[in-house]
C-alpha atoms as a PDB file:
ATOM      1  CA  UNK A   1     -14.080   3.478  -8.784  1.00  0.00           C
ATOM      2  CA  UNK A   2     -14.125   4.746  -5.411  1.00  0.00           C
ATOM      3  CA  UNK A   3     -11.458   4.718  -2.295  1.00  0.00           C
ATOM      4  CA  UNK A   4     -12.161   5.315   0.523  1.00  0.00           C
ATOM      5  CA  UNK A   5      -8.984   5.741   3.042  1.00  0.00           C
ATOM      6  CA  UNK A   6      -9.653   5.433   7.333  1.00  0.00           C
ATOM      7  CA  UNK A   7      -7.141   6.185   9.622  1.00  0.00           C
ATOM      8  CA  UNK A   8      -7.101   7.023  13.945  1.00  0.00           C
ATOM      9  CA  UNK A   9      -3.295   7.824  13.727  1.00  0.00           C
ATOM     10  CA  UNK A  10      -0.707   8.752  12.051  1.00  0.00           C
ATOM     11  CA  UNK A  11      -0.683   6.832   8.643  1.00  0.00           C
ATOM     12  CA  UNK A  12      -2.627   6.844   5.225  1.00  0.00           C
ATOM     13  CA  UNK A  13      -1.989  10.384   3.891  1.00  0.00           C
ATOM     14  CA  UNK A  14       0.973   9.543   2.103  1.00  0.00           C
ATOM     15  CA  UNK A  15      -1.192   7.052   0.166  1.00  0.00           C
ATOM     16  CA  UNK A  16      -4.415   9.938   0.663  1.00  0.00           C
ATOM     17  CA  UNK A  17      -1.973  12.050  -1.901  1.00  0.00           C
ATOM     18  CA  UNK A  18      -0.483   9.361  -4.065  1.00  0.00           C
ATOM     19  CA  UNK A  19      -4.039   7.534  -5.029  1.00  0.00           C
ATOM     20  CA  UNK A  20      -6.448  10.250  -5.280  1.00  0.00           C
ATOM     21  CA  UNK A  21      -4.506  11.284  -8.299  1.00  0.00           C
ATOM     22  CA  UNK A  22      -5.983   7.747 -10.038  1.00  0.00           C
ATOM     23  CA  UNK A  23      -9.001   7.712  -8.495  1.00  0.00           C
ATOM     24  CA  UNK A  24     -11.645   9.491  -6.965  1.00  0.00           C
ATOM     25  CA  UNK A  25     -10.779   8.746  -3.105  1.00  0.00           C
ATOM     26  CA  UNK A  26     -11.704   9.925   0.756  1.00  0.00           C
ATOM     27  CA  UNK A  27      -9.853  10.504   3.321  1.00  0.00           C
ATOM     28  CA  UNK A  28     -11.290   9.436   7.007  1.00  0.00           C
ATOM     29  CA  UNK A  29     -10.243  10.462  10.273  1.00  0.00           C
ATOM     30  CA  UNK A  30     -11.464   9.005  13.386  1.00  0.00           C
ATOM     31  CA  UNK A  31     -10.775  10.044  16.677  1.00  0.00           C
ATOM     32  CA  UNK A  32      -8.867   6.891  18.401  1.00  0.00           C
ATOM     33  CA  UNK A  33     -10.787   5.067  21.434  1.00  0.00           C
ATOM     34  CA  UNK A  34      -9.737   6.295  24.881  1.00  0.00           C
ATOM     35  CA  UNK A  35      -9.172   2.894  26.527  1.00  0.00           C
ATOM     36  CA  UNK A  36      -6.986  -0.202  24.608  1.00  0.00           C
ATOM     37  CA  UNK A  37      -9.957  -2.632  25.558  1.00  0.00           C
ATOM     38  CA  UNK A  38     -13.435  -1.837  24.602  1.00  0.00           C
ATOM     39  CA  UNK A  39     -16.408  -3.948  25.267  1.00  0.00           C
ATOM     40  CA  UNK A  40     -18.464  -1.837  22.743  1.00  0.00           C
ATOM     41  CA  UNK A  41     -17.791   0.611  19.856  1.00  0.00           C
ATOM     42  CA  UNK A  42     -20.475   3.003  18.364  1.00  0.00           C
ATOM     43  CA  UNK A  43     -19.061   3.735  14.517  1.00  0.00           C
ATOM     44  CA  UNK A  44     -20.404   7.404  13.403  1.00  0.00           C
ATOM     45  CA  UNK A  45     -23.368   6.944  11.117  1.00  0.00           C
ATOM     46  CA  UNK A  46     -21.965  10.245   9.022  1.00  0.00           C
ATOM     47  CA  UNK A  47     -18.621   7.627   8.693  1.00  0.00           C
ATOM     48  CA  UNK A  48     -20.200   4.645   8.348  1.00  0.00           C
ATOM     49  CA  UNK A  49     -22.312   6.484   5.389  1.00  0.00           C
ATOM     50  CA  UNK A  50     -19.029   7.566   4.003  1.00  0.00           C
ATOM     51  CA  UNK A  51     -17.057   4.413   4.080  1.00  0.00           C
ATOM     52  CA  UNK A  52     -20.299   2.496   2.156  1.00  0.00           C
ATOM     53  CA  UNK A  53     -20.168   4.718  -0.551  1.00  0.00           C
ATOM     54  CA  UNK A  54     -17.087   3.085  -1.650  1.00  0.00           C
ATOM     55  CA  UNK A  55     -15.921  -0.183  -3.561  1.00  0.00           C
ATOM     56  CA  UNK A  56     -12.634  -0.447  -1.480  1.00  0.00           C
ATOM     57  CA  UNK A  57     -11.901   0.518   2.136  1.00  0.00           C
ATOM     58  CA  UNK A  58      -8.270   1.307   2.935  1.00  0.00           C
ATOM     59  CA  UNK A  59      -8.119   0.582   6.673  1.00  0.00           C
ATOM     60  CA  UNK A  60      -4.939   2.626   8.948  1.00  0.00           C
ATOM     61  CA  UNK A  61      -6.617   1.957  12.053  1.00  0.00           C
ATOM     62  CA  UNK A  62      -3.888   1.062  14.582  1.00  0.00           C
ATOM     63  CA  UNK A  63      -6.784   0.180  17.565  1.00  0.00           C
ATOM     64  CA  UNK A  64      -7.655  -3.671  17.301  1.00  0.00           C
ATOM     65  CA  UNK A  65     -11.185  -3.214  18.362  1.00  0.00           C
ATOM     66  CA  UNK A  66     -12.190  -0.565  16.307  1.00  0.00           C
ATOM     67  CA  UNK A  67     -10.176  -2.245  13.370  1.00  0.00           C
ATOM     68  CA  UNK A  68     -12.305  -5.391  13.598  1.00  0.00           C
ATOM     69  CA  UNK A  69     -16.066  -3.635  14.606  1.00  0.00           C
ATOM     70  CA  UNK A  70     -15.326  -1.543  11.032  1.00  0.00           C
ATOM     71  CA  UNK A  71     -14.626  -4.993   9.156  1.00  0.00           C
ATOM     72  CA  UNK A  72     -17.270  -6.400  10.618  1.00  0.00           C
ATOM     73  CA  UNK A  73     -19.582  -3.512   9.728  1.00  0.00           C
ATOM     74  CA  UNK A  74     -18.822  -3.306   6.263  1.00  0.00           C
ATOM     75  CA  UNK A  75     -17.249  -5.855   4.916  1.00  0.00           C
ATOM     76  CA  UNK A  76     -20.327  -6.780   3.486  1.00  0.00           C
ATOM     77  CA  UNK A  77     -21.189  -3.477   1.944  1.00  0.00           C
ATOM     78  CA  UNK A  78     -18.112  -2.841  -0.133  1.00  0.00           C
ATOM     79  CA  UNK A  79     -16.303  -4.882  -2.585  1.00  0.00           C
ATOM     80  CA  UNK A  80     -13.141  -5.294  -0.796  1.00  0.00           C
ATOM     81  CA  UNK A  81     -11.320  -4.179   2.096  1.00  0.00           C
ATOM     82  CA  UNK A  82      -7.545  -3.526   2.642  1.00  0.00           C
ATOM     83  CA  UNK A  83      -5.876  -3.463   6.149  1.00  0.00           C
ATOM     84  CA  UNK A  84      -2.705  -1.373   5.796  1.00  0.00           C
ATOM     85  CA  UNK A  85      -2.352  -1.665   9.591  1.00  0.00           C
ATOM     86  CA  UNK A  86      -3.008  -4.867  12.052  1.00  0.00           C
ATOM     87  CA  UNK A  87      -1.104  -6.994  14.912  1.00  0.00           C
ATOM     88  CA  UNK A  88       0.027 -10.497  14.744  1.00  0.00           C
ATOM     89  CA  UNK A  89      -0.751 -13.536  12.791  1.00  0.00           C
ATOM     90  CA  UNK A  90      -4.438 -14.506  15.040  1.00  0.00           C
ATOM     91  CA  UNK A  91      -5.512 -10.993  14.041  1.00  0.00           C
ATOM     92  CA  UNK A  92      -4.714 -11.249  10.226  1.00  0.00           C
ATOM     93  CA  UNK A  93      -6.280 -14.716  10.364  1.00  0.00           C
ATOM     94  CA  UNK A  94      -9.688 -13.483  12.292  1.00  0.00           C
ATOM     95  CA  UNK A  95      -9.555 -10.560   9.484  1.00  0.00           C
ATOM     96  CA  UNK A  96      -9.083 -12.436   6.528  1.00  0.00           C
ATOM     97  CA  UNK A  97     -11.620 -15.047   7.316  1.00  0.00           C
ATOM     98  CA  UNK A  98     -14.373 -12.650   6.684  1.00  0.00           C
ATOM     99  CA  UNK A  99     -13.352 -13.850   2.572  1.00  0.00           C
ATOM    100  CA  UNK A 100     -12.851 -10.446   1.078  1.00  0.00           C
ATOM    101  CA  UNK A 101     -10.349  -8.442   3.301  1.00  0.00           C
ATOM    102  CA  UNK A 102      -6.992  -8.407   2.887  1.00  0.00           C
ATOM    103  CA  UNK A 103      -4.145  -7.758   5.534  1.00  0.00           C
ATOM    104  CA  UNK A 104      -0.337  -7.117   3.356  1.00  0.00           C
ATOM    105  CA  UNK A 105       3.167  -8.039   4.952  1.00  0.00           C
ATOM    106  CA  UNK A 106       3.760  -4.825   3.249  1.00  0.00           C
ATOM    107  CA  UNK A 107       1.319  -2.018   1.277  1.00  0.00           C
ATOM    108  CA  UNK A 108       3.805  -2.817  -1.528  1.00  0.00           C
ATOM    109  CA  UNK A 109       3.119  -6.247  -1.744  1.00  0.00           C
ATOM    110  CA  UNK A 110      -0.359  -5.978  -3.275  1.00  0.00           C
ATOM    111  CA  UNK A 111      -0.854  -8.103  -7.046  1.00  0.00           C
ATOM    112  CA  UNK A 112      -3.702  -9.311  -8.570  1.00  0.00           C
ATOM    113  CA  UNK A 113      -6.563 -11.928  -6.678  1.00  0.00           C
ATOM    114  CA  UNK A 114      -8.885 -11.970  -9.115  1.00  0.00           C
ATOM    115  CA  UNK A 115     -11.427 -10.272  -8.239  1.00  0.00           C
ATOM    116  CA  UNK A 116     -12.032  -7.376 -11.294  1.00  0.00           C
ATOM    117  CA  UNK A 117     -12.528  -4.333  -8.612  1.00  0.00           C
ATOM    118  CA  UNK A 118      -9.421  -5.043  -6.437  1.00  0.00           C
ATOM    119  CA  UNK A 119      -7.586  -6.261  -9.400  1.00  0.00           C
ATOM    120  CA  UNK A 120      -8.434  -2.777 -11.148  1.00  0.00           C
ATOM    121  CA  UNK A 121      -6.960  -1.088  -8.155  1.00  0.00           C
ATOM    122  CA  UNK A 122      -4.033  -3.105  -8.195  1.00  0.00           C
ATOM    123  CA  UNK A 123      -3.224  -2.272 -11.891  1.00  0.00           C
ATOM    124  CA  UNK A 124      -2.106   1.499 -10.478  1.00  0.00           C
ATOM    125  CA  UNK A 125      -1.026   0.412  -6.783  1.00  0.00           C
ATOM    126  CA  UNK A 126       0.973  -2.260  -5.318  1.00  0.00           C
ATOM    127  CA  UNK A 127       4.158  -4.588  -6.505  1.00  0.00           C
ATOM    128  CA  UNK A 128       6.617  -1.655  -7.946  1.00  0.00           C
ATOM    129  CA  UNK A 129       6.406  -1.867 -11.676  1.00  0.00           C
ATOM    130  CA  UNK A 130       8.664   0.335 -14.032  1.00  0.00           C
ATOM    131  CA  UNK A 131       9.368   0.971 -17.981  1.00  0.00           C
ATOM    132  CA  UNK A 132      13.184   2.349 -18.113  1.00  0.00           C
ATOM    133  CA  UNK A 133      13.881   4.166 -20.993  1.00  0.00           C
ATOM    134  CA  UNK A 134      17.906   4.191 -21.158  1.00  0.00           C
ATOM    135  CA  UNK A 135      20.740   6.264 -24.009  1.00  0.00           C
ATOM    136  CA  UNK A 136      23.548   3.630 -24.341  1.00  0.00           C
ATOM    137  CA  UNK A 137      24.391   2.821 -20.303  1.00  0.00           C
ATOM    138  CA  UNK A 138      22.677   5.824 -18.704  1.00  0.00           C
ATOM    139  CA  UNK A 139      18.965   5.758 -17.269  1.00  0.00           C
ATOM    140  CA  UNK A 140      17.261   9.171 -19.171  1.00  0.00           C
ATOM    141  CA  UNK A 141      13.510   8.082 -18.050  1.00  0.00           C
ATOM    142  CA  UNK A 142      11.914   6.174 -15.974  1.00  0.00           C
ATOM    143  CA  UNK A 143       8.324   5.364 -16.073  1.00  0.00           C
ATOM    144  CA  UNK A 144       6.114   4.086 -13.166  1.00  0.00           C
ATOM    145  CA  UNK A 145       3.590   1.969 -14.149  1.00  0.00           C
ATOM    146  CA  UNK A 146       2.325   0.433 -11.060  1.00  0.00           C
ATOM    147  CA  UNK A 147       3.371   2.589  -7.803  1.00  0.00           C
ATOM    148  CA  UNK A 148       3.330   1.736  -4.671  1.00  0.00           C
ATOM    149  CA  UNK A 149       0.616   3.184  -2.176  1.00  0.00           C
ATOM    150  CA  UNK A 150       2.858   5.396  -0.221  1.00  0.00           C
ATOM    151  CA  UNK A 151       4.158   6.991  -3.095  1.00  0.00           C
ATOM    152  CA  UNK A 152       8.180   5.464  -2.702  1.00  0.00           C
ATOM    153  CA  UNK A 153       8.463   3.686  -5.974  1.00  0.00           C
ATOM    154  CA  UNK A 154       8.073   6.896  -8.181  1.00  0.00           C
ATOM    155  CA  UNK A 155      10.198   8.825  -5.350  1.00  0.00           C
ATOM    156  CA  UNK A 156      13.109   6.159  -6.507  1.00  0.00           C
ATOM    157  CA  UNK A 157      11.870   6.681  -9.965  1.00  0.00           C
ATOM    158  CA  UNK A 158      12.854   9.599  -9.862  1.00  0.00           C
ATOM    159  CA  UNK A 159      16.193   9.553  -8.133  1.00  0.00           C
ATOM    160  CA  UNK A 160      17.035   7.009 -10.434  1.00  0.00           C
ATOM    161  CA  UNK A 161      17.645   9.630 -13.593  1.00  0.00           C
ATOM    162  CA  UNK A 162      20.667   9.711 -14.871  1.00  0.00           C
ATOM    163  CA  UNK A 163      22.487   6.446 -13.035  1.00  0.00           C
ATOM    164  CA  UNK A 164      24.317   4.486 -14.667  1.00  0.00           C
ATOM    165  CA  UNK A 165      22.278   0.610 -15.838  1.00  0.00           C
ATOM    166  CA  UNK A 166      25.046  -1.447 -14.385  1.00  0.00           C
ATOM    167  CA  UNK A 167      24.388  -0.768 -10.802  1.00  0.00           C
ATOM    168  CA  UNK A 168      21.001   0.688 -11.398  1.00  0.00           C
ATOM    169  CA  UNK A 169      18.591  -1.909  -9.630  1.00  0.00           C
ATOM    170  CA  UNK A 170      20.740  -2.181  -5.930  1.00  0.00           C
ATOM    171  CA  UNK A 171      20.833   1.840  -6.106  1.00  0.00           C
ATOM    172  CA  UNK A 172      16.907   1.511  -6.560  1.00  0.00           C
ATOM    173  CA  UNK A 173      16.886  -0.793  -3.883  1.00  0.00           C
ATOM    174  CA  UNK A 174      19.328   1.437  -1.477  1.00  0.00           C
ATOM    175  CA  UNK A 175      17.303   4.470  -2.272  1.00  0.00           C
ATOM    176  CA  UNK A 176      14.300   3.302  -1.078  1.00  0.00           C
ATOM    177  CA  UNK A 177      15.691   3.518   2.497  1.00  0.00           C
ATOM    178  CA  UNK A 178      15.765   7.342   1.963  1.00  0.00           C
ATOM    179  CA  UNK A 179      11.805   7.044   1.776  1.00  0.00           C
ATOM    180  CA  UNK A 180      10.817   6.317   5.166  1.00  0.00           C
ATOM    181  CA  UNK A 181       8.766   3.039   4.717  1.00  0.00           C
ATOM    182  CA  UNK A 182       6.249   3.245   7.789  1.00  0.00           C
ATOM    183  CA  UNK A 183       4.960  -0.730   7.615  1.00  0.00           C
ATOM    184  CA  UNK A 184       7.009  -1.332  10.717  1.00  0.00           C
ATOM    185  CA  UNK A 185       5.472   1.120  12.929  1.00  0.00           C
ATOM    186  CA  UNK A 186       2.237  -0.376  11.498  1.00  0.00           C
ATOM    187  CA  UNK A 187       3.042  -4.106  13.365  1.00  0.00           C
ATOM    188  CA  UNK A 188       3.261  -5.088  17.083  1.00  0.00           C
ATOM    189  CA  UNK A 189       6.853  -6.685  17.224  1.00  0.00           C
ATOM    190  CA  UNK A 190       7.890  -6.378  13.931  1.00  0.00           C
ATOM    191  CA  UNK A 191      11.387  -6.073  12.690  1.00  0.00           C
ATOM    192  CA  UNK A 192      11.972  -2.814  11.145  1.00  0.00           C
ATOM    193  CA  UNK A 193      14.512  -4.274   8.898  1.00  0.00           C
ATOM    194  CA  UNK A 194      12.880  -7.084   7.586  1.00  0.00           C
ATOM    195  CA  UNK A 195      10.231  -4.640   6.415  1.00  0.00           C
ATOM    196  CA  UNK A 196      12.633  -2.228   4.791  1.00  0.00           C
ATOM    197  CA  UNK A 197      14.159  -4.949   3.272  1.00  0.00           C
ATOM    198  CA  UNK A 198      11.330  -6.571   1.778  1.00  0.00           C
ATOM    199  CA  UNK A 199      10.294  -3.310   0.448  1.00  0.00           C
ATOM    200  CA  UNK A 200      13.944  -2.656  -1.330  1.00  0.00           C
ATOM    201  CA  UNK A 201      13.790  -6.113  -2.947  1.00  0.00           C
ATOM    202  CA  UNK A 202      10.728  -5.318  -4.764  1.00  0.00           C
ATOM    203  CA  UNK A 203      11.894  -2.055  -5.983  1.00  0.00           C
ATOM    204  CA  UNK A 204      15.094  -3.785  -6.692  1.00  0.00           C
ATOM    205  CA  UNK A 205      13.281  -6.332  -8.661  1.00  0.00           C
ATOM    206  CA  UNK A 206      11.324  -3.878 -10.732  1.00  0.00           C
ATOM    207  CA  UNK A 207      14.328  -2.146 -12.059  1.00  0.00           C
ATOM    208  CA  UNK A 208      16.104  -5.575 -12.813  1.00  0.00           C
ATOM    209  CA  UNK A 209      12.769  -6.612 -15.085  1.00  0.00           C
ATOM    210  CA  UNK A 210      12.490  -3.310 -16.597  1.00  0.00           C
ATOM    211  CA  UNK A 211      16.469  -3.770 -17.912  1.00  0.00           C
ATOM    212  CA  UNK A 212      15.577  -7.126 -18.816  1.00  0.00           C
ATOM    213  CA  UNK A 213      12.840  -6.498 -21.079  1.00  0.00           C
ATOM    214  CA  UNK A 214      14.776  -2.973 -22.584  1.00  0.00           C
ATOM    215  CA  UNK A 215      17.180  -5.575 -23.405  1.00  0.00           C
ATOM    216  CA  UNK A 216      14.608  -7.921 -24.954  1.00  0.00           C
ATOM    217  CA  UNK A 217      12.811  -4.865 -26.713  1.00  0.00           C
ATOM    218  CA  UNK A 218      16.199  -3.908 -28.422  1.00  0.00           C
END
């Protein structure tokens, strides 16, 4: 399977490094549009080539009309497209009307649809999932099974080595603030914290099901 990851700022090469270890994956740059409003946008043929070569796009493009001419472009060419970065509820909608595009709360947030190509992705990236492998109350292992794009949950993976199981998933969840989670920055008048937070939950919540089914295991 093939990703293929676009970006005009700032974001996507934390998840560049993280998925290209899974699978074979390209990382885009385009040069951001001079002006905020644009009546027309030409899209590179050389990128345009690039991007259709793949079975999921991996949109970081912050500008709103470039974001929607490259949806509109090629959502029909690829299998499925995810929008790491948009702005406001109208835009998500207008996106995710086109049937098989995607726009997150969070890159962290991403489970299964159904569909066997995005689903496939979403076996290696997404929801944090984690196997814990403990010695009587101490954490010796931890194993990342599903990791989210940026890379955080096996960052907290592996801070979480040698903690203690009592406290283990709210020190998963506090660590993840020590991985600066970017989906903020990635919405127009979002709050930061909300964002963080919803991000430590799920990490929280993976540790508390991996000590739940140890338990069950033993």
């Amino acid at each position: 399977m093939r990703i293929a990851i676009i970006t005009d700022g700032p974001y996507g090469e934390r998840a560049y490094a993280t998925i290209k270890d899974e699978f074979d994956c390209d990382y885009i740059v385009m040069d951001p549009p001079a002006s905020a409003f644009m009546d027309e946008i030409d899209l590179p043929d050389d990128i345009v080539n690039k991007l259709e070569k793949a079975d999921i796009i991996i949109s970081y493009i912050l500008h709103p009309d470039l974001s929607i001419e490259l949806v509109d472009a090629l959502h029909s060419k690829v299998e499925w497209i995810i929008v790491g970065a948009w702005r406001g509820e109208g835009f998500k909608n207008q996106l995710e009307s086109y049937g098989n595009v995607t726009c997150p709360e969070n890159m962290c947030d991403l489970t299964e649809n159904g569909n066997p190509i995005f689903d496939e992705f979403v076996s290696k990236f997404g929801r944090p999932v984690v196997r814990v492998n403990c010695h009587q109350d101490k954490v010796v292992d931890v194993e990342v099974l599903r990791c989210s794009p940026c890379g955080s949950t096996q960052f907290v993976a592996d801070e979480m080595v040698g903690e203690s199981t009592e406290t283990l998933p709210i020190r998963a969840g506090l660590r993840i603030q020590h991985y600066p989670c970017r989906a903020p920055k990635m919405r127009l008048f979002a709050d930061d914290e909300c964002k963080k937070e919803m991000a430590a939950n799920f990490h929280k919540k993976a540790f508390e099901d991996a000590l739940n089914k140890d338990k069950h295991d033993d």
